[in-house]
N, C-alpha and C. Protein backbone atom coordinates (compact mmCIF):
# COMPACT_ATOMS: atom_id res chain seq x y z
N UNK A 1 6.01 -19.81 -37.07
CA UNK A 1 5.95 -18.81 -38.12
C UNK A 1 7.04 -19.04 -39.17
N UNK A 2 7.88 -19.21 -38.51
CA UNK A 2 9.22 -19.84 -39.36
C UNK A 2 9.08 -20.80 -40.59
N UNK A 3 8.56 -21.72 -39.61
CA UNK A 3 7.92 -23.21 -40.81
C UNK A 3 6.86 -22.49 -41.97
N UNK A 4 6.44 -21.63 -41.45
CA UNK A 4 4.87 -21.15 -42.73
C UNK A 4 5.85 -20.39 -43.88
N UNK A 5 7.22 -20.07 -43.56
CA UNK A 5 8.24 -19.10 -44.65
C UNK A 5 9.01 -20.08 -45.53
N UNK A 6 9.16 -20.81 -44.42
CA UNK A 6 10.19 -21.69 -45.18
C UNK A 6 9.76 -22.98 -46.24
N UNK A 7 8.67 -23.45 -46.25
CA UNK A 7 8.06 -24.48 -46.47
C UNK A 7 8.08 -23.78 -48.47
N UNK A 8 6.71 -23.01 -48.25
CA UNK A 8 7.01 -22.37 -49.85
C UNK A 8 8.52 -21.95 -50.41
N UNK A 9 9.33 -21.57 -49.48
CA UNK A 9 10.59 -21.13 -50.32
C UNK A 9 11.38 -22.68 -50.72
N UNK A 10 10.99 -23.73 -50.14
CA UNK A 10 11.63 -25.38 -50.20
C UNK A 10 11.00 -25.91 -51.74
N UNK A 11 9.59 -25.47 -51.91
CA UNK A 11 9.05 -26.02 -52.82
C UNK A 11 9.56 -25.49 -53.76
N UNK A 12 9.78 -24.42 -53.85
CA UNK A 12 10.26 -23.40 -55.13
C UNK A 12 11.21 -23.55 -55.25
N UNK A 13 12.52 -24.16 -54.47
CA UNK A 13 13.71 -24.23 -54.54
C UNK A 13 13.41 -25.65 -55.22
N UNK A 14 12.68 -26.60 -55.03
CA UNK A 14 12.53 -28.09 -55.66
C UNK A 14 12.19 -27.92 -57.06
N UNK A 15 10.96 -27.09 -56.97
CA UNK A 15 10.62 -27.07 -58.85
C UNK A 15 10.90 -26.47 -59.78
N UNK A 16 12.08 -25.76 -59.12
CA UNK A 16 13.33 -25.18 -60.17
C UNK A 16 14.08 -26.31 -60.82
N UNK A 17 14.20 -26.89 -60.13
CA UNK A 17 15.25 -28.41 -60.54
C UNK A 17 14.10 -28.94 -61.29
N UNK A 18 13.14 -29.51 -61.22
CA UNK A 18 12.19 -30.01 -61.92
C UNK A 18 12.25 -29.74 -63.64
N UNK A 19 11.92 -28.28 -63.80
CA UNK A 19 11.60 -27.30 -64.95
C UNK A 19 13.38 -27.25 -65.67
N UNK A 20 14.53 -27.52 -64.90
CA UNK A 20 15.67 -27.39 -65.48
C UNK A 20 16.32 -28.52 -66.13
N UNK A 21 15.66 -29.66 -65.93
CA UNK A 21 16.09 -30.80 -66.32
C UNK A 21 16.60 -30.57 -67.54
N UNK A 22 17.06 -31.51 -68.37
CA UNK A 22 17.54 -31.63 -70.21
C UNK A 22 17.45 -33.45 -70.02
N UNK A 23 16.51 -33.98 -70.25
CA UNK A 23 16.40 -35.25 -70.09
C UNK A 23 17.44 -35.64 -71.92
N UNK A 24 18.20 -36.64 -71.63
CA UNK A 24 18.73 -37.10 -72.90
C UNK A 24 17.61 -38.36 -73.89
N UNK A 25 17.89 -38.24 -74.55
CA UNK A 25 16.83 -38.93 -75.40
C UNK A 25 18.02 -39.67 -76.63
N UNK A 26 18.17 -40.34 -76.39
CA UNK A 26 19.35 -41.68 -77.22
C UNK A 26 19.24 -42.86 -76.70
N UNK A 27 20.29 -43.76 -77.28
CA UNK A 27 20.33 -45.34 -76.75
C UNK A 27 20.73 -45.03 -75.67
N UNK A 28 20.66 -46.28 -74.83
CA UNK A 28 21.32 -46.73 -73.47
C UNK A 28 22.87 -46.45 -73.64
N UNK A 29 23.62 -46.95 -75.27
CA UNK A 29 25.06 -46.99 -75.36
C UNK A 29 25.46 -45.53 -75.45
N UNK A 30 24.95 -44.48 -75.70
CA UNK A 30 24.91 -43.25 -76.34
C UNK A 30 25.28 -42.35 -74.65
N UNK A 31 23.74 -43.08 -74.17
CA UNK A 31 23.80 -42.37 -72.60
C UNK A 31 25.27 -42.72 -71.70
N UNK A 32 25.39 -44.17 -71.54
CA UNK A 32 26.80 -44.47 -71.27
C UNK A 32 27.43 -43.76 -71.76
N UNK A 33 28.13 -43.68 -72.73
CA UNK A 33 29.19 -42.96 -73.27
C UNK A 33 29.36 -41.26 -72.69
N UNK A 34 28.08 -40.79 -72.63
CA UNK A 34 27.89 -39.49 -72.48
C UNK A 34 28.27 -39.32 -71.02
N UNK A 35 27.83 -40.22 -70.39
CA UNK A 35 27.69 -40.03 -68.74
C UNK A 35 29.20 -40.15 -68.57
N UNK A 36 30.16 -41.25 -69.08
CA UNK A 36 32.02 -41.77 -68.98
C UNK A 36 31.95 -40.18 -69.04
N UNK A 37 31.81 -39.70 -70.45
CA UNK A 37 32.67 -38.39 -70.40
C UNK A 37 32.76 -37.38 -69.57
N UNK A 38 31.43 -37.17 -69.14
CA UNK A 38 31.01 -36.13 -68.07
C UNK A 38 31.15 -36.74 -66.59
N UNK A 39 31.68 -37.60 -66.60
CA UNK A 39 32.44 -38.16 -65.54
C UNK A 39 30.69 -38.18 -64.18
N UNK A 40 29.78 -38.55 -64.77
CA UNK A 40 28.36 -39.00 -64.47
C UNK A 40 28.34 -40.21 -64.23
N UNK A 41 26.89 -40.12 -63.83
CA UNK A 41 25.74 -41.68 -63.71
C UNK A 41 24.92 -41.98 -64.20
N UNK A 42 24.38 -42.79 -64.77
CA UNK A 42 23.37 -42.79 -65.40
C UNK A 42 22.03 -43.17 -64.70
N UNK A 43 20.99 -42.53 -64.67
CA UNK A 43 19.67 -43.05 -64.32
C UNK A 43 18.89 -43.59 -65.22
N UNK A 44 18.45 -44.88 -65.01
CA UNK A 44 17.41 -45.33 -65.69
C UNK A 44 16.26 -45.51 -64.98
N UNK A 45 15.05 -45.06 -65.50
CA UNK A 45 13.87 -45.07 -64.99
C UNK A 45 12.77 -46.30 -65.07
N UNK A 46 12.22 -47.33 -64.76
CA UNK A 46 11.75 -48.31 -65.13
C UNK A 46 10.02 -47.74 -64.67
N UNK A 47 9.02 -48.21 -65.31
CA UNK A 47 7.45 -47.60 -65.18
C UNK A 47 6.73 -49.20 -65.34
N UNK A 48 6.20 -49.41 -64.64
CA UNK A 48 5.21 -51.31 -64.68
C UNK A 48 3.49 -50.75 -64.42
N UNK A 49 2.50 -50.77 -65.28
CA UNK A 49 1.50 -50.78 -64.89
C UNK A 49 0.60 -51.78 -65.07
N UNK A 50 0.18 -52.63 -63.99
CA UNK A 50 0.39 -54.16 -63.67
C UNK A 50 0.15 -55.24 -63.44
């Protein structure tokens, strides 16, 4: 019964993060710079369809 409560409250806790993002939209040098300051990482995403 436990698992049937918790399962929806996991998803909802996930697609909050989803919907909160602020994806940056600049150069690669721009993102670097941004990420040094904020003492970050940078993710880069790569997509091949193939």
């Amino acid at each position: 019964m436990k698992k049937l409560f918790v399962l929806p409250l996991f998803l909802i806790f996930l697609s909050s993060f989803a919907v909160s993002q602020n994806w940056f939209q600049g150069s690669l040098d721009d993102a670097v710079a941004k990420a040094k300051s904020e003492d970050k990482l940078v993710l880069i995403d790569f997509f091949s369809d193939g």
